[in-house]
N, C-alpha and C. Protein backbone atom coordinates (compact mmCIF):
# COMPACT_ATOMS: atom_id res chain seq x y z
N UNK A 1 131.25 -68.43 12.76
CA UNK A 1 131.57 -67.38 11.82
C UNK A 1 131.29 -66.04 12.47
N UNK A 2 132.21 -64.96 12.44
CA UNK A 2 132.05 -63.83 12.85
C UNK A 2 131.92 -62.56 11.62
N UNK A 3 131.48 -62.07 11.75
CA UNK A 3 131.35 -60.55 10.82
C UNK A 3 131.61 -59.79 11.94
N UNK A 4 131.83 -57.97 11.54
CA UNK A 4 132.19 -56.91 12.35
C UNK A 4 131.40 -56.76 13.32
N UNK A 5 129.72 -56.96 12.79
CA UNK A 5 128.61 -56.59 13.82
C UNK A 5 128.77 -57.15 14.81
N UNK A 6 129.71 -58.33 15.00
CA UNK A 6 129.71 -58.89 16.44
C UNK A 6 130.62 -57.97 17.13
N UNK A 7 130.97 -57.10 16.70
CA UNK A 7 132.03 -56.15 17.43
C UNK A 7 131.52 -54.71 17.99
N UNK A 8 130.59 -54.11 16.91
CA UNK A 8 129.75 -53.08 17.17
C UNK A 8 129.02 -52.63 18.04
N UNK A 9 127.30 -54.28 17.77
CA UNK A 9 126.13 -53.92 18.51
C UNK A 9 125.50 -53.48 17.56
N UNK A 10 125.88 -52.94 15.86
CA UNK A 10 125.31 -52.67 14.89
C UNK A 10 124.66 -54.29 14.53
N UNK A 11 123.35 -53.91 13.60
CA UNK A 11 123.12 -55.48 12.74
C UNK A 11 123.85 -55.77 11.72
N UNK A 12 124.43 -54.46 11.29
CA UNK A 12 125.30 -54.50 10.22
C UNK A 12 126.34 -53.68 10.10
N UNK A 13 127.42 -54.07 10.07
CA UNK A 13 128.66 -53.21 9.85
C UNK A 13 129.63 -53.43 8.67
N UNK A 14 130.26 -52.42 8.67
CA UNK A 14 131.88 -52.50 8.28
C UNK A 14 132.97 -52.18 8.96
N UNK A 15 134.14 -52.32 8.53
CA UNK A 15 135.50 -52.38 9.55
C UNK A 15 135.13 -50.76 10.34
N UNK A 16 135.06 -50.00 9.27
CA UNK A 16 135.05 -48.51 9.66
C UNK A 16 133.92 -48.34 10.78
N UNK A 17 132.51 -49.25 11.07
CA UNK A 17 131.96 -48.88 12.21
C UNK A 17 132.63 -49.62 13.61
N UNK A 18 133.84 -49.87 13.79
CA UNK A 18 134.74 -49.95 14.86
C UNK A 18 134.86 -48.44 15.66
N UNK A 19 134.76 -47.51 14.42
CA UNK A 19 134.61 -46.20 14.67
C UNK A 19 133.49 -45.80 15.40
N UNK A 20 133.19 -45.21 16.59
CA UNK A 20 132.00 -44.25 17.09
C UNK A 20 132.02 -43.19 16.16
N UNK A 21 130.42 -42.92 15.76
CA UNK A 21 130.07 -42.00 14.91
C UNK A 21 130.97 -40.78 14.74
N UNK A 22 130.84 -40.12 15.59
CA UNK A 22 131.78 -38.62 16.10
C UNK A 22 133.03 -38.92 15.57
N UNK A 23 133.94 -40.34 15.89
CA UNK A 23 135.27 -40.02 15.73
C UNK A 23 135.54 -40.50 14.71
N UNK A 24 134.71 -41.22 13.72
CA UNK A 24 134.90 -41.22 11.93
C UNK A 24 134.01 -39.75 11.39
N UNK A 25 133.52 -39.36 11.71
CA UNK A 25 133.54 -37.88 11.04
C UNK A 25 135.03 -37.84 11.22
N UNK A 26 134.90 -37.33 12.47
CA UNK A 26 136.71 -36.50 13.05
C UNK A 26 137.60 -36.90 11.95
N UNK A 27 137.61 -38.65 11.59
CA UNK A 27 138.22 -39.16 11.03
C UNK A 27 138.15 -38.10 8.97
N UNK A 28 136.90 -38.24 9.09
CA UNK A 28 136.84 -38.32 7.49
C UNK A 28 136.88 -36.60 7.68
N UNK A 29 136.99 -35.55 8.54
CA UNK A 29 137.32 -34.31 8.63
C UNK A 29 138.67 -34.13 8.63
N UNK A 30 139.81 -34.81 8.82
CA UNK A 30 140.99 -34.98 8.99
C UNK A 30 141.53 -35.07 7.58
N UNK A 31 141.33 -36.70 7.11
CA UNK A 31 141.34 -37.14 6.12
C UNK A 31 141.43 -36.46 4.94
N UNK A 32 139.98 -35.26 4.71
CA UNK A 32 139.51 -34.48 3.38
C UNK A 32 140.13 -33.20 3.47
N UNK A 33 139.91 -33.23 4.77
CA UNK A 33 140.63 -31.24 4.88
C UNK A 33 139.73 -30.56 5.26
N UNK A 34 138.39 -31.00 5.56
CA UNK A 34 136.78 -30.66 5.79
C UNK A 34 137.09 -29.21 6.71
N UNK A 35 136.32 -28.41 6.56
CA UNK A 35 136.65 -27.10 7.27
C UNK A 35 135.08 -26.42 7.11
N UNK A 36 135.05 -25.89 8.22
CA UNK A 36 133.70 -25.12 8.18
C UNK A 36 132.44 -25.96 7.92
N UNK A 37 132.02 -24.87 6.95
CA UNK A 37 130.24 -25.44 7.15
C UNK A 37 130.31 -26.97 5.86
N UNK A 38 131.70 -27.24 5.52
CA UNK A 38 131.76 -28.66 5.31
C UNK A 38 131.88 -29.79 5.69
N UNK A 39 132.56 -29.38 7.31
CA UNK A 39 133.13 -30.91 8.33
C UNK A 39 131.40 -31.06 8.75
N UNK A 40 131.78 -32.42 8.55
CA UNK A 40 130.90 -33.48 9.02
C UNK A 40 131.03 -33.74 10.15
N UNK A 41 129.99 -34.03 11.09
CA UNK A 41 129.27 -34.64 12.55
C UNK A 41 128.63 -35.95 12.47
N UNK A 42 128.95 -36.59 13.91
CA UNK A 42 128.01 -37.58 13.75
C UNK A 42 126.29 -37.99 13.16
N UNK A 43 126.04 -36.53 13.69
CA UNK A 43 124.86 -35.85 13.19
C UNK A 43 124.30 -36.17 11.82
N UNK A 44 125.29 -35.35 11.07
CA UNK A 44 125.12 -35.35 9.56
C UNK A 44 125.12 -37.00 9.44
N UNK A 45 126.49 -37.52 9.25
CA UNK A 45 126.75 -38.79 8.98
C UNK A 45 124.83 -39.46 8.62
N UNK A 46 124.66 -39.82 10.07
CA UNK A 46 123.45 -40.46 10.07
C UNK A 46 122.74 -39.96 9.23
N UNK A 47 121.89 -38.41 9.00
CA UNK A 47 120.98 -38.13 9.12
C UNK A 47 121.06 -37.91 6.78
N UNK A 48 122.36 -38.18 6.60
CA UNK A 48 122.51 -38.15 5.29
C UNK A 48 122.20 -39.59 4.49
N UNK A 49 122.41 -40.98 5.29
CA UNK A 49 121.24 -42.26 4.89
C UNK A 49 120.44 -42.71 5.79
N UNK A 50 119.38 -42.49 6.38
CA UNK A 50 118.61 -43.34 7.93
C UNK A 50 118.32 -44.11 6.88
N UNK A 51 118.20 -45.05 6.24
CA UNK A 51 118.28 -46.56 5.57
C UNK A 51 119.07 -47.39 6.20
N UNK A 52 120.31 -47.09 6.52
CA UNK A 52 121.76 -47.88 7.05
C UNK A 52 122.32 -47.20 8.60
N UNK A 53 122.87 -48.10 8.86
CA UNK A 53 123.68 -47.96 10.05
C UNK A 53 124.94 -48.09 9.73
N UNK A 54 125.23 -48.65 8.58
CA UNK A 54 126.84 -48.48 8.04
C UNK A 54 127.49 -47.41 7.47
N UNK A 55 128.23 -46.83 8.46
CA UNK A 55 129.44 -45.59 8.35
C UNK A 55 129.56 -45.10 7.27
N UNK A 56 130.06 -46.46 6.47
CA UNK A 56 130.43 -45.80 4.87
C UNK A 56 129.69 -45.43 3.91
N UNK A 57 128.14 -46.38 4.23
CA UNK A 57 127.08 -45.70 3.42
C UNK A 57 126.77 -44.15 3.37
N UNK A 58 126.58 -43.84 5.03
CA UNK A 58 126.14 -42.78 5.47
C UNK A 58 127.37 -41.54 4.69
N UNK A 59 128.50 -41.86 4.87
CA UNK A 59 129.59 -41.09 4.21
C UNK A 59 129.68 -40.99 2.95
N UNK A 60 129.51 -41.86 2.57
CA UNK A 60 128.77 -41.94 0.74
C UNK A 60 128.03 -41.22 0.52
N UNK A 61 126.67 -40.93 0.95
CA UNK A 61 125.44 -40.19 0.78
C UNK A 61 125.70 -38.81 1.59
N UNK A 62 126.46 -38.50 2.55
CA UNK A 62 127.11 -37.28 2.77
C UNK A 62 128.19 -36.38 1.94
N UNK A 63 129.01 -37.38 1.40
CA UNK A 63 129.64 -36.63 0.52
C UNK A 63 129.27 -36.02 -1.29
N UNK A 64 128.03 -37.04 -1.23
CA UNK A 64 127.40 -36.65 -2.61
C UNK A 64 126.90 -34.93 -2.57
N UNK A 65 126.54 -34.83 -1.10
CA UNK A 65 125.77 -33.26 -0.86
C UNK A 65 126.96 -32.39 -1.10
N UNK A 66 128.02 -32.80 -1.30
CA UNK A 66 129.18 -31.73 -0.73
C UNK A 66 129.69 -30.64 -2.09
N UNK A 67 130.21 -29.95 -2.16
CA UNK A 67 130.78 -29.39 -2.94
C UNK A 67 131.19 -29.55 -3.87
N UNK A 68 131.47 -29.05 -5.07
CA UNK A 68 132.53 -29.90 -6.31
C UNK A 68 133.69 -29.86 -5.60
N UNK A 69 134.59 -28.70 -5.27
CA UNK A 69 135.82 -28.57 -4.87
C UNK A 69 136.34 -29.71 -3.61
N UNK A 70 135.21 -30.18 -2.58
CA UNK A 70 135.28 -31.44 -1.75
C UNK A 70 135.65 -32.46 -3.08
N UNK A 71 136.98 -33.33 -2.58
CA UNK A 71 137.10 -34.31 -3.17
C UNK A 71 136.20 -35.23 -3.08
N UNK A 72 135.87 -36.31 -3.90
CA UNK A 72 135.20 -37.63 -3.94
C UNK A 72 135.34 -38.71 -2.60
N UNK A 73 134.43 -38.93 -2.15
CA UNK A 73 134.62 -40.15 -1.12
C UNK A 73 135.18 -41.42 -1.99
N UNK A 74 136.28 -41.68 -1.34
CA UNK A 74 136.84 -43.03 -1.36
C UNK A 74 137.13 -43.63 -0.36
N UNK A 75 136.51 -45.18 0.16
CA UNK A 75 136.58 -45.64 1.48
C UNK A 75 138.18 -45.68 2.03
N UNK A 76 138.92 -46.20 1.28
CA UNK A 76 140.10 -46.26 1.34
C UNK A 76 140.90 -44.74 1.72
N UNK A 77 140.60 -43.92 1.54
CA UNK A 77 141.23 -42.52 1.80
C UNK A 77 141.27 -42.46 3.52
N UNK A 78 140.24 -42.68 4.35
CA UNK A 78 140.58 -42.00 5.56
C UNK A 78 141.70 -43.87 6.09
N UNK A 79 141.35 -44.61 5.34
CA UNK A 79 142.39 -45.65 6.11
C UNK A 79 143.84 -45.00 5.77
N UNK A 80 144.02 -45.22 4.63
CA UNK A 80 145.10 -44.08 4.00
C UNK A 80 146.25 -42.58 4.85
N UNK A 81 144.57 -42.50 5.23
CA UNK A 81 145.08 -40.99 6.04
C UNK A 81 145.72 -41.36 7.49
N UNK A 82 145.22 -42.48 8.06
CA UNK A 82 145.16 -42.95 9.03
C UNK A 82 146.47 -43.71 9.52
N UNK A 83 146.58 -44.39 8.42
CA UNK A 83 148.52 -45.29 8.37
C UNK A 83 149.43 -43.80 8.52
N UNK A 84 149.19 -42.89 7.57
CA UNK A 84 150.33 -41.81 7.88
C UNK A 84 149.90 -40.55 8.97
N UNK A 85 149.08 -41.27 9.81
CA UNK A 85 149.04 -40.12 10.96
C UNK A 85 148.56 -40.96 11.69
N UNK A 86 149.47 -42.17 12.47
CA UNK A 86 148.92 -42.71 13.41
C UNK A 86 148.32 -42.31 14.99
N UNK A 87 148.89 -40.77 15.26
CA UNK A 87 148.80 -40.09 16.46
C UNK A 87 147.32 -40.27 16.78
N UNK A 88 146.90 -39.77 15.83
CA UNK A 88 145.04 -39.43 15.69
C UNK A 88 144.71 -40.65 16.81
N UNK A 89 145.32 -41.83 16.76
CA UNK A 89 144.64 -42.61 17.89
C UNK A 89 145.08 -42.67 19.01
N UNK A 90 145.82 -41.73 19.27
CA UNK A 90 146.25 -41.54 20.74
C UNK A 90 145.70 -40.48 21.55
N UNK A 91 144.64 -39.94 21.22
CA UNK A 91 143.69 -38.96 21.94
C UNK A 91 143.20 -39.86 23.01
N UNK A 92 142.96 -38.79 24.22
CA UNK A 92 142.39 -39.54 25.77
C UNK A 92 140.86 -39.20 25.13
N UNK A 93 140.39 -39.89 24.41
CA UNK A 93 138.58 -39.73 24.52
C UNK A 93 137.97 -40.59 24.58
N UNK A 94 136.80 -40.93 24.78
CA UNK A 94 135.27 -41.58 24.87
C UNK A 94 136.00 -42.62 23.40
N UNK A 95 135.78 -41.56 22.62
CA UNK A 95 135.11 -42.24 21.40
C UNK A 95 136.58 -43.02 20.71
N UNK A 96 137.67 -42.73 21.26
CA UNK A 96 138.95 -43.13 20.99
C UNK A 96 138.96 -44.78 21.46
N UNK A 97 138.84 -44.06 22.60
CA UNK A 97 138.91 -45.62 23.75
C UNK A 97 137.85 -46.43 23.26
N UNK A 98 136.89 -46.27 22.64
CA UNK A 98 135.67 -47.07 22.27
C UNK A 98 136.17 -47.94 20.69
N UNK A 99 136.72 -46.91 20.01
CA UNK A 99 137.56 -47.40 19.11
C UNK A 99 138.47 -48.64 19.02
N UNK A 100 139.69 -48.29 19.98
CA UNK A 100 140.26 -49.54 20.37
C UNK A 100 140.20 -50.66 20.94
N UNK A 101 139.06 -50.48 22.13
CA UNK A 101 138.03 -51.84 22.78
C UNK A 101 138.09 -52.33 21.81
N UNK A 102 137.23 -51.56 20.71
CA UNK A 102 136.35 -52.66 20.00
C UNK A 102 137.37 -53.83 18.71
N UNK A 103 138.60 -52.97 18.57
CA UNK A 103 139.40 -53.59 17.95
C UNK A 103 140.38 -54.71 18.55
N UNK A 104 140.67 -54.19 19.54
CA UNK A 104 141.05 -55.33 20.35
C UNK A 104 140.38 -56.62 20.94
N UNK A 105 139.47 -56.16 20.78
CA UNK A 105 138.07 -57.36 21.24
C UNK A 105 138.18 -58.21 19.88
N UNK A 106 138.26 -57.74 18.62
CA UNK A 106 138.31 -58.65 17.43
C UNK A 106 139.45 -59.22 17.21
N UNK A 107 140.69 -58.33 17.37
CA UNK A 107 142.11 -59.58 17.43
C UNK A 107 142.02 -60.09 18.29
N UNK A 108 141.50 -60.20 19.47
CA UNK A 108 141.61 -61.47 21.19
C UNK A 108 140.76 -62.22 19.80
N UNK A 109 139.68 -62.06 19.82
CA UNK A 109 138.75 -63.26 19.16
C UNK A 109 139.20 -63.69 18.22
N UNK A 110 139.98 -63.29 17.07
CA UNK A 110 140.56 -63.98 16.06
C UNK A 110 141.93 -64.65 16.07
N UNK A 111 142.70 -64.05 17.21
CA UNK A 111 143.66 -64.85 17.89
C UNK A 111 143.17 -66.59 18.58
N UNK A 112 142.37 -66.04 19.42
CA UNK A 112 142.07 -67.64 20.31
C UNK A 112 142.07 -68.39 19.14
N UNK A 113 140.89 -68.18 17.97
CA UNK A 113 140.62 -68.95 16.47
C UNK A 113 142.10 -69.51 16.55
N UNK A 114 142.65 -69.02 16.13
CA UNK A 114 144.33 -69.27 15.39
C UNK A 114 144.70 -70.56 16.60
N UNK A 115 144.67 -70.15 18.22
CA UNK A 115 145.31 -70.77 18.97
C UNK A 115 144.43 -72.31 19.28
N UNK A 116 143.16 -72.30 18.61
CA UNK A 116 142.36 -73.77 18.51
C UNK A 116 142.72 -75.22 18.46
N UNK A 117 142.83 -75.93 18.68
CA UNK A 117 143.37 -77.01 18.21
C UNK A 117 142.41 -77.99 17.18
């Protein structure tokens, strides 16, 4: 049986920590419209639950601090954002390329599954 954390290095994940910290901010800065002294950092992320290592928690408890006029976190929004702006993953970065390893590392592994006899 596999869960995400085998993909991470986290003890615990979700799909969204496929993401390096930095580039799900980027992500959920994209996503909201985040501007100024509202976009989120990897920084923040963390430092808004040290309870969890999971992305979405941390984004949960970051967006509670935020503004009224900041819309509501919904996990589903930056996937959302993400289907209609697929470019966003074609940046030459660190945290891009770390991104897709790690996703591709989970379809090879859930492929072989399929190809089992």
């Amino acid at each position: 049986m596999f869960t995400i954390a085998d993909f991470t290095g986290q003890e615990e994940s979700d799909i969204e920590d496929l993401f390096p910290r930095e580039k799900y901010a980027e992500l959920l800065n994209e996503a909201y419209g985040l501007k100024a002294k509202n976009k989120l950092t990897a920084e923040q992320l963390q430092a808004a639950d040290t309870k969890t290592q999971r992305v979405v928690k941390q984004a949960e408890s970051a967006f509670r601090t935020m503004p009224a006029e900041v819309e509501e976190f919904d996990h589903f929004a930056p996937s959302g954002w993400l289907i209609r702006n697929p470019a966003f993953l074609d940046a030459k970065d660190d945290d891009t390329a770390t991104a897709l390893d790690r996703a591709e590392k989970l379809f090879v592994t859930f492929n072989a599954l399929l190809e089992e006899d």
